[in-house]
Protein backbone atom coordinates (compact mmCIF):
# COMPACT_ATOMS: atom_id res chain seq x y z
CA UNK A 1 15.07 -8.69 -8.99
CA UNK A 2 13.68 -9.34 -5.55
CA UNK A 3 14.64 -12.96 -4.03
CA UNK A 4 11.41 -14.84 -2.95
CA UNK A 5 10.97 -15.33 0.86
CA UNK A 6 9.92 -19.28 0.49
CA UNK A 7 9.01 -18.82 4.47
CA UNK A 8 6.34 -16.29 3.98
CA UNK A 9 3.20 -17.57 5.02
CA UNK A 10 0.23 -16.92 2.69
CA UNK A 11 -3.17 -16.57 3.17
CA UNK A 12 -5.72 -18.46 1.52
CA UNK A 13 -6.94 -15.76 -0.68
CA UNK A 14 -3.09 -14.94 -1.29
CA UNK A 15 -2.76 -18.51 -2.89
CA UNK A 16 -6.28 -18.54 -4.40
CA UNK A 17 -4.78 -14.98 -5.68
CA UNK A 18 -1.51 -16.90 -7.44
CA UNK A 19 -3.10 -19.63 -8.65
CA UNK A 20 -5.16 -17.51 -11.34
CA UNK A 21 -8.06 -17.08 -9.26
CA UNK A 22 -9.10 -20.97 -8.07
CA UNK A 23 -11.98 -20.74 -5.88
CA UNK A 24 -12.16 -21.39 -2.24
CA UNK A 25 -14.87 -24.49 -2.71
CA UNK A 26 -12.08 -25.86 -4.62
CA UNK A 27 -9.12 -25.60 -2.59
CA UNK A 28 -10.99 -26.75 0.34
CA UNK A 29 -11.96 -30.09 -2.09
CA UNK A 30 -8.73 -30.43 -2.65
CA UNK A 31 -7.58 -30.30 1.25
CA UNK A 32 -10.50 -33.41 1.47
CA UNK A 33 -8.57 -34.74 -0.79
CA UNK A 34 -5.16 -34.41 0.77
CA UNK A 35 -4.32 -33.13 -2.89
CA UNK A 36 -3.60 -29.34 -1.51
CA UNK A 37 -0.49 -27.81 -0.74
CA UNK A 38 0.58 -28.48 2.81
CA UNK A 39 -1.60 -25.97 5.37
CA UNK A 40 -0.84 -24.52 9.04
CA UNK A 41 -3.44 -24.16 10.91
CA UNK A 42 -2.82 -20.74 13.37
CA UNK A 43 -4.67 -20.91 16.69
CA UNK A 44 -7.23 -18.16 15.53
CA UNK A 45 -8.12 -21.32 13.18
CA UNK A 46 -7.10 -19.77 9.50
CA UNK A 47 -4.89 -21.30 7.22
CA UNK A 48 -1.45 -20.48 5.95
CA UNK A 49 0.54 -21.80 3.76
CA UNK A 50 4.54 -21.23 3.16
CA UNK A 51 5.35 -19.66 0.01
CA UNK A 52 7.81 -22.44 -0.69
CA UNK A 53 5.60 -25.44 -0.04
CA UNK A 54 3.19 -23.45 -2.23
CA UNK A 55 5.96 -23.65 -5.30
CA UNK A 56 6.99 -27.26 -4.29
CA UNK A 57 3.31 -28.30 -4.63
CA UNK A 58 3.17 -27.06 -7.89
CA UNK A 59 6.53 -27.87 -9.13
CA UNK A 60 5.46 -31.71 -8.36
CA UNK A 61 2.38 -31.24 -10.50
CA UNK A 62 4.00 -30.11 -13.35
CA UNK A 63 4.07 -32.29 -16.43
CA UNK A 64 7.07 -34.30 -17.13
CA UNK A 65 8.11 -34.29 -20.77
CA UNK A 66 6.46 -36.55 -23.48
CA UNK A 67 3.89 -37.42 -20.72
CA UNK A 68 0.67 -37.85 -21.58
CA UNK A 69 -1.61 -34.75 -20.30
């Protein structure tokens, strides 16, 4: 089994890709929001995001148990 590299930086469509397919208008709602996971911005102007803020983000968003959905 291959260890994750939690530095990788991903690409929007590479997170869009791992989160089952969200769409782009939606991620970029939830950046408004400040609800995304945390972004870099490179100096070509995309967006990357590290692999392990990416599982961080969704580790804090997980349900705790016997809490109400």
């Amino acid at each position: 089994m291959k260890a994750i590299d939690r530095d990788e930086l991903l690409s929007v469509r590479q997170v869009l890709e791992l989160l089952g397919g969200v769409s782009r208008d939606t991620f970029y709602e939830w950046r408004e929001k400040r609800t995304a996971p945390p972004c870099f911005r490179l100096p070509n102007g995309h967006l990357r995001v590290r692999r392990g803020d990416l599982l961080d983000w969704l580790e804090g968003l997980r349900d705790a148990p016997g809490r109400a959905a």
